[in-house]
C-alpha atoms as a PDB file:
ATOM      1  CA  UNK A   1      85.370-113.282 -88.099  1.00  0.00           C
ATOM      2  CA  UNK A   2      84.095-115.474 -90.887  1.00  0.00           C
ATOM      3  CA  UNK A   3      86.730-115.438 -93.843  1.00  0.00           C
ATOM      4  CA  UNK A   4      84.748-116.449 -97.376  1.00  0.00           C
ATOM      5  CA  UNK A   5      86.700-119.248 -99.475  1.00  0.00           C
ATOM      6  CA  UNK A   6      85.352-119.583-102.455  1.00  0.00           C
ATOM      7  CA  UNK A   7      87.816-121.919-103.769  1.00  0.00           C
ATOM      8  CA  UNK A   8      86.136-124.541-102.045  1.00  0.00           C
ATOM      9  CA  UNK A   9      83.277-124.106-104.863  1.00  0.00           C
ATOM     10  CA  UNK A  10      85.100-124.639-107.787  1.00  0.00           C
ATOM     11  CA  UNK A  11      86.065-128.021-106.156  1.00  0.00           C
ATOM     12  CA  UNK A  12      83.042-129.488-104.823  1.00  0.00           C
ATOM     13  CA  UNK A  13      81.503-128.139-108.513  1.00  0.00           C
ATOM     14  CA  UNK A  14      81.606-131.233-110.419  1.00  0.00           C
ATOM     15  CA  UNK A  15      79.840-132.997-107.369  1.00  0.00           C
ATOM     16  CA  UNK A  16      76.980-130.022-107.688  1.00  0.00           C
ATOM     17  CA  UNK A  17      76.957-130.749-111.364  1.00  0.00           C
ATOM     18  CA  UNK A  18      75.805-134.092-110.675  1.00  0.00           C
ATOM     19  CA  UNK A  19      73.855-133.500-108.408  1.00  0.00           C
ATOM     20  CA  UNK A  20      72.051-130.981-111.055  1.00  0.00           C
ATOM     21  CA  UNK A  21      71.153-133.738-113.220  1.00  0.00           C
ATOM     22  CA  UNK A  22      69.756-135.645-110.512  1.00  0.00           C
ATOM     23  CA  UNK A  23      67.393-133.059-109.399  1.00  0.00           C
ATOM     24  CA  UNK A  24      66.407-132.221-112.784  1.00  0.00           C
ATOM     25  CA  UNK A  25      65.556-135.742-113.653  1.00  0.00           C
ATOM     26  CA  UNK A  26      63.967-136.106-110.514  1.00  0.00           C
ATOM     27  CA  UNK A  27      61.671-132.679-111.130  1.00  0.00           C
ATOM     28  CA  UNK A  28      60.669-133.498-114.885  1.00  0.00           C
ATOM     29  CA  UNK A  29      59.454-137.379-114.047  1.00  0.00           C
ATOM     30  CA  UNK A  30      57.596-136.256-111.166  1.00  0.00           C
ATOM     31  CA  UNK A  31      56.144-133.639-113.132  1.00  0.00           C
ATOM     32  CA  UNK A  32      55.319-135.777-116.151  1.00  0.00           C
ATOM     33  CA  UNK A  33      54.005-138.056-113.073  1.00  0.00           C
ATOM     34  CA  UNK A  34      52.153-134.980-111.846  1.00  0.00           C
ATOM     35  CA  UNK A  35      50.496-134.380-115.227  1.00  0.00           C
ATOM     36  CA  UNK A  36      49.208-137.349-115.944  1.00  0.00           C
ATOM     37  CA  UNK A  37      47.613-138.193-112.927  1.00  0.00           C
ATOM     38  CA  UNK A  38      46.270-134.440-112.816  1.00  0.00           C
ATOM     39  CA  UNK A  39      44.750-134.644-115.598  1.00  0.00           C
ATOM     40  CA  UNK A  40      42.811-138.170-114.558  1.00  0.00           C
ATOM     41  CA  UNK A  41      41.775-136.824-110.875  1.00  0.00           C
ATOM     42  CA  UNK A  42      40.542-133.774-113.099  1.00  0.00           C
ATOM     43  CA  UNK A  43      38.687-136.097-115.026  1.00  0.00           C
ATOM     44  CA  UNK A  44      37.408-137.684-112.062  1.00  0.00           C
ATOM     45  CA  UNK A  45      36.323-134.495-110.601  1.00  0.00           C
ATOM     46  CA  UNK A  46      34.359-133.376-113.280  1.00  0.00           C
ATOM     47  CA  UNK A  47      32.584-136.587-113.678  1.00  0.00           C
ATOM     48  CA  UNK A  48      28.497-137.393-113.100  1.00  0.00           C
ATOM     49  CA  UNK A  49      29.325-140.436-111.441  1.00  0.00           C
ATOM     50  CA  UNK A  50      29.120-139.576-107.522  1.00  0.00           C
ATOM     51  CA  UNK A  51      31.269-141.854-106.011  1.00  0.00           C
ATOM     52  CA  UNK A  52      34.614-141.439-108.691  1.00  0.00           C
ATOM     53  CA  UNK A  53      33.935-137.505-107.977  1.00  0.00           C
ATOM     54  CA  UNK A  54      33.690-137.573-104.214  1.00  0.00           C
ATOM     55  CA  UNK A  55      36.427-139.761-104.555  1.00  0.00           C
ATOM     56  CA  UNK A  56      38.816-137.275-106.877  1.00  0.00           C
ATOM     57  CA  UNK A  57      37.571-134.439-104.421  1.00  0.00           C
ATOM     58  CA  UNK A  58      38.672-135.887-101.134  1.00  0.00           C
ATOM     59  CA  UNK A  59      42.031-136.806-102.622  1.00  0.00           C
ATOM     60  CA  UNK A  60      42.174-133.262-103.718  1.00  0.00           C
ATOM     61  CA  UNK A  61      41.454-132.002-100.530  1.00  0.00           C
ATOM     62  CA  UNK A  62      43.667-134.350 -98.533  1.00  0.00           C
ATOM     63  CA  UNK A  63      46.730-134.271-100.682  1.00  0.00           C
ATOM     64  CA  UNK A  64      46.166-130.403-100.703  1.00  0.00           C
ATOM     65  CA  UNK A  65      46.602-130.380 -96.886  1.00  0.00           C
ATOM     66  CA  UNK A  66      49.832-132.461 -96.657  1.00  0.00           C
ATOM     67  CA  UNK A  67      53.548-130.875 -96.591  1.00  0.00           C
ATOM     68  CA  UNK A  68      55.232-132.303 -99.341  1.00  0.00           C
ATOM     69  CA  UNK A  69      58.337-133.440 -97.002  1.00  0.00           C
ATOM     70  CA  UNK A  70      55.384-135.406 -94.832  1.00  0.00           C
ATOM     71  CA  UNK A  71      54.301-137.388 -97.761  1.00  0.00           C
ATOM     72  CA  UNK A  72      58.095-137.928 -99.195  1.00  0.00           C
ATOM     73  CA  UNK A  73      58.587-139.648 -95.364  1.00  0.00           C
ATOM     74  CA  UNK A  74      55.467-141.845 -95.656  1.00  0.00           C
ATOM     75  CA  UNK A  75      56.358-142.781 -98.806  1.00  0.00           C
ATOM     76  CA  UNK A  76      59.902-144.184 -98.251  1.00  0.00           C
ATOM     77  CA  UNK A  77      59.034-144.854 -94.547  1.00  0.00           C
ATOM     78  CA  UNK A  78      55.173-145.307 -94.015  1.00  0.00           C
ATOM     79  CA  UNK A  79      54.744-147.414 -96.696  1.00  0.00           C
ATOM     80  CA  UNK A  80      57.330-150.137 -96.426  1.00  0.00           C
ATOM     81  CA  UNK A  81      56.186-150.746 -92.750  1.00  0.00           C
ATOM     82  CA  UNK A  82      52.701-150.691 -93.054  1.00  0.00           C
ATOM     83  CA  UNK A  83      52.587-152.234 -96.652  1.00  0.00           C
ATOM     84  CA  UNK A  84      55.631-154.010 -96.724  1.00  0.00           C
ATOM     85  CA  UNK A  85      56.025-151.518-100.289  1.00  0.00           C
ATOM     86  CA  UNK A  86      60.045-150.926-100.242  1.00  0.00           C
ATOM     87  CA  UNK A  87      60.680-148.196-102.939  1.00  0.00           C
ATOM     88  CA  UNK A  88      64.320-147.155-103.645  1.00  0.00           C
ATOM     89  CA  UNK A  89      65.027-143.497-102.730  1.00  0.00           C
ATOM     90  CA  UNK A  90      64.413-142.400-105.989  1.00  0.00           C
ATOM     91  CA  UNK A  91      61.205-144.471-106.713  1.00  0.00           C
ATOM     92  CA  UNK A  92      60.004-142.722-103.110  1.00  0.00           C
ATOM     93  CA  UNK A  93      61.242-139.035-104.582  1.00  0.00           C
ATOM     94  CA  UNK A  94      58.921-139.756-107.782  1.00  0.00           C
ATOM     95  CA  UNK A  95      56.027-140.799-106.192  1.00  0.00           C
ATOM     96  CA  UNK A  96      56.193-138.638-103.502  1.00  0.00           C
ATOM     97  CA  UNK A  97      56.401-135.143-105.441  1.00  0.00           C
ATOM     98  CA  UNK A  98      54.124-136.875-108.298  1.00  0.00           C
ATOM     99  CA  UNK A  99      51.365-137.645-106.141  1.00  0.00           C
ATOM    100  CA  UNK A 100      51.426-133.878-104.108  1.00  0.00           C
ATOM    101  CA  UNK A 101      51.446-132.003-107.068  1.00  0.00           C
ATOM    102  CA  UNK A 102      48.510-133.822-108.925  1.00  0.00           C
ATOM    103  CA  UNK A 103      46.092-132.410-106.581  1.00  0.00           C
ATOM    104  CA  UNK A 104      47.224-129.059-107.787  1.00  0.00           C
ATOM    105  CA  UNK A 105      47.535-129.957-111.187  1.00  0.00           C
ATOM    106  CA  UNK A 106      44.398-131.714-111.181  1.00  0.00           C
ATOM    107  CA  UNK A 107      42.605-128.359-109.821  1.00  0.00           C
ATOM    108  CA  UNK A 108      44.353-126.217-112.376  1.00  0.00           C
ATOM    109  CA  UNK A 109      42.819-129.012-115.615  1.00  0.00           C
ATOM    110  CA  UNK A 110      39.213-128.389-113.586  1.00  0.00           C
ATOM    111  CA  UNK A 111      39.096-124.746-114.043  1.00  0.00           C
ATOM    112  CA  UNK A 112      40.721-124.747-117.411  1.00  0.00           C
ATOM    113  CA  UNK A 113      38.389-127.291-118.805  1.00  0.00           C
ATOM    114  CA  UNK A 114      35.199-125.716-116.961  1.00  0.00           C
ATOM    115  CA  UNK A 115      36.346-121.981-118.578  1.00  0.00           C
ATOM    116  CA  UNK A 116      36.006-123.466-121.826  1.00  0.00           C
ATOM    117  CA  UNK A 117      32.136-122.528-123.228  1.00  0.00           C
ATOM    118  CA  UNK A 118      29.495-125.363-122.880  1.00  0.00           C
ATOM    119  CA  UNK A 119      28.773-124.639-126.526  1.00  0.00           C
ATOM    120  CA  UNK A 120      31.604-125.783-127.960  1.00  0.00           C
ATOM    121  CA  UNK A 121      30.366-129.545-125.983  1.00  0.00           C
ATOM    122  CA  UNK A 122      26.994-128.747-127.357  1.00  0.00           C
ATOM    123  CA  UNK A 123      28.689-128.429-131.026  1.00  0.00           C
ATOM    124  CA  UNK A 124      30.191-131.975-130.499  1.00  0.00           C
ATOM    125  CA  UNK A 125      27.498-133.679-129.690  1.00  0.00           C
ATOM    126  CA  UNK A 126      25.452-132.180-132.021  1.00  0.00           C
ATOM    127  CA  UNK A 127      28.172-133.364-134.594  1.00  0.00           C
ATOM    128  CA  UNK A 128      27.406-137.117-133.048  1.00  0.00           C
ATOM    129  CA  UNK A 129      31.315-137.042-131.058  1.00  0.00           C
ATOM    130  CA  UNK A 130      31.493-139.356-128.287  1.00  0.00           C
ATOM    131  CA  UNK A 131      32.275-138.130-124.760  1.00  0.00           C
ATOM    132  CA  UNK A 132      35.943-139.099-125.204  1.00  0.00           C
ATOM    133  CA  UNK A 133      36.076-137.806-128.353  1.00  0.00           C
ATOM    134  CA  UNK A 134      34.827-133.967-127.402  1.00  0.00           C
ATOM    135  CA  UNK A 135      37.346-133.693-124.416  1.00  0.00           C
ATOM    136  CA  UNK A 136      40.122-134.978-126.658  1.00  0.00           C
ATOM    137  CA  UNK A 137      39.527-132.956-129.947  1.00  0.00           C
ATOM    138  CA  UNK A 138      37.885-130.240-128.800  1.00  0.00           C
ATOM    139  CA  UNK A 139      37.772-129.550-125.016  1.00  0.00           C
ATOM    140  CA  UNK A 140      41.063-130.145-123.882  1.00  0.00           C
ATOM    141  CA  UNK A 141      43.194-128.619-127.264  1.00  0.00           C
ATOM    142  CA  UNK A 142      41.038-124.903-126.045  1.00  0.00           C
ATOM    143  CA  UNK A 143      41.754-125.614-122.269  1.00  0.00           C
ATOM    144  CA  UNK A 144      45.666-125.916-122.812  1.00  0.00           C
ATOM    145  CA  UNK A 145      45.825-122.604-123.394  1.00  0.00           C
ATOM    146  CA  UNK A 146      44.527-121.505-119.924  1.00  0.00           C
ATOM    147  CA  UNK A 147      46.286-124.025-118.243  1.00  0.00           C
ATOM    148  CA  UNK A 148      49.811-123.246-119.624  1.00  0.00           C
ATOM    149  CA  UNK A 149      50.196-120.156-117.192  1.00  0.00           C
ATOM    150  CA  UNK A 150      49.650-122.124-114.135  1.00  0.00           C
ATOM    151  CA  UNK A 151      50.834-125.348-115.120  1.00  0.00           C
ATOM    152  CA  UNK A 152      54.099-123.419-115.484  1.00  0.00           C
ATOM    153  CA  UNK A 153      54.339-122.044-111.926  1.00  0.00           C
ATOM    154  CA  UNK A 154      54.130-126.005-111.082  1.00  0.00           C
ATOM    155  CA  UNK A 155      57.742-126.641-112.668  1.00  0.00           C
ATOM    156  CA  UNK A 156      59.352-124.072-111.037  1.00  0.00           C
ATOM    157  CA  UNK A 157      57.747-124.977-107.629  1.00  0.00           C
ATOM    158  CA  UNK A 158      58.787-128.719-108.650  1.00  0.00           C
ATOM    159  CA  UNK A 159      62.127-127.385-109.351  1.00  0.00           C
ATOM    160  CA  UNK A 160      62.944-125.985-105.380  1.00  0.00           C
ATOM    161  CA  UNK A 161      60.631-129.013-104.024  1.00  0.00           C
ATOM    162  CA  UNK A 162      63.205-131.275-105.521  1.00  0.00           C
ATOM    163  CA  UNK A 163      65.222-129.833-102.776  1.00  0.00           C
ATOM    164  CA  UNK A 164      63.324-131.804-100.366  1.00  0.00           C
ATOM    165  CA  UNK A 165      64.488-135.198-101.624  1.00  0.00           C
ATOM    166  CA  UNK A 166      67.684-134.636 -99.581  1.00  0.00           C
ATOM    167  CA  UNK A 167      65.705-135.886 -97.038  1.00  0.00           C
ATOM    168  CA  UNK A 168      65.463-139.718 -98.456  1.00  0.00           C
ATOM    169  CA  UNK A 169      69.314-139.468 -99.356  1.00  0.00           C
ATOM    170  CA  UNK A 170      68.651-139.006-102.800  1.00  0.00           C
ATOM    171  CA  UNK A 171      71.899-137.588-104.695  1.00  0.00           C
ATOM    172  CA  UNK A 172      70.334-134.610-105.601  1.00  0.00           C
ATOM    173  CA  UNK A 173      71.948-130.852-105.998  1.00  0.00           C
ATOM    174  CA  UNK A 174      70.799-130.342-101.875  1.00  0.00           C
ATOM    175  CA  UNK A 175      72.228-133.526-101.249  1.00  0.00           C
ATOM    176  CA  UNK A 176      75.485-132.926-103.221  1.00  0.00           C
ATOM    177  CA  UNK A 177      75.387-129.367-101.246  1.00  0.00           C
ATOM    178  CA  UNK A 178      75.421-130.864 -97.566  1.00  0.00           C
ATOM    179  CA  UNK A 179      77.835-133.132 -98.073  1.00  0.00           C
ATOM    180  CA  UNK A 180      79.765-130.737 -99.064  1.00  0.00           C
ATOM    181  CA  UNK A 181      79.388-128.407 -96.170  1.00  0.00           C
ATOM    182  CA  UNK A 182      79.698-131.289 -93.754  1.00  0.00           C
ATOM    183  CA  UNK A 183      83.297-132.225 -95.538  1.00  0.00           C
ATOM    184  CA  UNK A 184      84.447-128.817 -95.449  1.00  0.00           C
ATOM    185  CA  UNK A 185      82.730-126.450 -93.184  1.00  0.00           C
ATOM    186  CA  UNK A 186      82.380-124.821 -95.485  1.00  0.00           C
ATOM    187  CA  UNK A 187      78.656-124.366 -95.576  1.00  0.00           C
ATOM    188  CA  UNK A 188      78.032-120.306 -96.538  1.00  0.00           C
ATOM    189  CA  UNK A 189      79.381-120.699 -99.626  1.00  0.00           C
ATOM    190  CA  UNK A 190      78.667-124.014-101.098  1.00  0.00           C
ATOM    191  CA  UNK A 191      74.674-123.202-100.239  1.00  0.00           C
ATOM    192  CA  UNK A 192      75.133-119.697-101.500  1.00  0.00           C
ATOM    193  CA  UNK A 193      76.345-121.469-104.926  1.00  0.00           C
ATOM    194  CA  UNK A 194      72.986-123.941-104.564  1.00  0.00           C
ATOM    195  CA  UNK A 195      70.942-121.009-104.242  1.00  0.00           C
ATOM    196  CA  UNK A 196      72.611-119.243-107.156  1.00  0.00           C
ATOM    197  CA  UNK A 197      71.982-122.888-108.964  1.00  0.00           C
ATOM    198  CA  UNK A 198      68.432-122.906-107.540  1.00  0.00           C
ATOM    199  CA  UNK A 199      67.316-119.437-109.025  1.00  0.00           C
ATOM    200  CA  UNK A 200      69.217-120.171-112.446  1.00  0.00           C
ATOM    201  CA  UNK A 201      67.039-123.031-113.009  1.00  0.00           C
ATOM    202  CA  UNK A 202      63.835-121.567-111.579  1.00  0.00           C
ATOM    203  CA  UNK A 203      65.171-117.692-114.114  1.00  0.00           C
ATOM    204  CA  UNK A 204      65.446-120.173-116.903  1.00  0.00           C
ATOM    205  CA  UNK A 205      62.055-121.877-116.539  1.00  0.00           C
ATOM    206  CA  UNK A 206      59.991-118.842-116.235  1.00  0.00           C
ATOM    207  CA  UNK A 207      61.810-117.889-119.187  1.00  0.00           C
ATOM    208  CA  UNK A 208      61.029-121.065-120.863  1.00  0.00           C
ATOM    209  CA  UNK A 209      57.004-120.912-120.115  1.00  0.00           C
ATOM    210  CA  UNK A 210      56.820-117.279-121.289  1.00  0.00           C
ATOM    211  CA  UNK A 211      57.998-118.054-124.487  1.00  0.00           C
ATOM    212  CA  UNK A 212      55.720-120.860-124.484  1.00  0.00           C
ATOM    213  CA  UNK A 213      52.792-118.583-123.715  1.00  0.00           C
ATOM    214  CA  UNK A 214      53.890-116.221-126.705  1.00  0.00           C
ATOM    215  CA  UNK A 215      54.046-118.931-129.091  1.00  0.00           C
ATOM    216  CA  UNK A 216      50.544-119.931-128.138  1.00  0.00           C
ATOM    217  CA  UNK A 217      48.861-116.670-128.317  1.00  0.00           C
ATOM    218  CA  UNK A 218      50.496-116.135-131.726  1.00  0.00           C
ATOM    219  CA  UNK A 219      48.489-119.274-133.117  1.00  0.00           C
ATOM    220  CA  UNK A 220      44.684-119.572-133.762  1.00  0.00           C
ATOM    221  CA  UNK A 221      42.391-120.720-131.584  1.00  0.00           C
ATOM    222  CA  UNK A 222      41.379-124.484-131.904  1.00  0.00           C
ATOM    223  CA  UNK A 223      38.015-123.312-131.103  1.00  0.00           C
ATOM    224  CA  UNK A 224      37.515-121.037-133.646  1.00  0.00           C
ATOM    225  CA  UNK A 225      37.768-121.087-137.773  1.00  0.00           C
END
């Protein structure tokens, strides 16, 4: 018969604490990472010039296909053999989770861009804007507000992905959570406390973006007078 000692949380806490901070640095540069290179693939995508947007879609559509713990491995493994590219376990973590989540990303600035009215493109040009300038001042500013929703589910996705990081011996909250276990045996209740962590983080989030979403609806359109 199992006996629960929970005691052995309260020690190991600190180390979880750390390991926290890890994972959330780890989730908000890869998402900043996912983001911006979303955004360009997007771009890409969208663009009349064949090659770039056959390009954009096959990354899309590769990237897309990929576990996310496959391309962390190639990343930190794969490439430093093949490519003689040595990235530290974080550097790997970054890329890794920054690269897989930009073909999402980049899908989710596609269909908010595309849902915004050709007229308001039409208005631009008409005004003499350049490309640039009528996807910066005018495009994009309507699109954010369609792509908030989704964009959100991608940081609390990030947020358990992080988990995966373990694998490359990054000192994550995961990693911080098996050590544990291994040094005590302890392993039901220092991964029921990570889970506990896990959904605090991901409760917090949604929390976060739904306020976001409130405040955005509240203000007036950029679109509109």
């Amino acid at each position: 018969m199992y006996h629960f000692d929970w005691s052995i949380v309260g020690e190991y806490f600190p180390a979880l604490m750390q390991g926290l901070i890890v994972t959330l640095q780890v989730s908000a540069i890869s998402e900043v990472v996912g983001i911006v290179l979303g955004l360009v693939i997007a771009l890409c995508r969208l663009s009349s010039f064949a090659p770039l947007r056959y390009l954009a879609i096959a990354y899309i559509d590769f990237l897309r296909g990929i576990p996310v713990l496959v391309i962390l491995l190639w990343v930190y493994f794969g490439f430093s053999i093949l490519f003689s590219l040595n990235f530290s376990q974080m550097q790997a973590a970054v890329i890794g989770l920054g690269c897989s989540y930009a073909a999402f990303i980049a899908e989710i600035f596609r269909s908010g861009i595309q849902a915004i009215p050709k007229g308001q493109r039409e208005a631009g040009r008409t005004l003499g804007l350049a490309r640039w300038q009528i996807m910066g001042y005018v495009v994009l500013p309507q699109a954010i507000r369609i792509i908030i929703p989704p964009l959100g589910n991608t940081v609390i996705s990030m947020l358990k992905d992080s988990s995966l990081v373990a694998i490359l011996a990054v000192s994550d909250l995961m990693r911080q959570t098996m050590v544990a276990a291994a040094e005590t045996f302890r392993p039901f209740e220092l991964y029921a406390a990570a889970a506990i962590i896990y959904y605090l983080l991901t409760f917090v989030s949604a929390r976060l973006i739904a306020f976001l979403e409130s405040r955005m609806d509240r203000q007036p359109s950029p679109g509109k007078n």
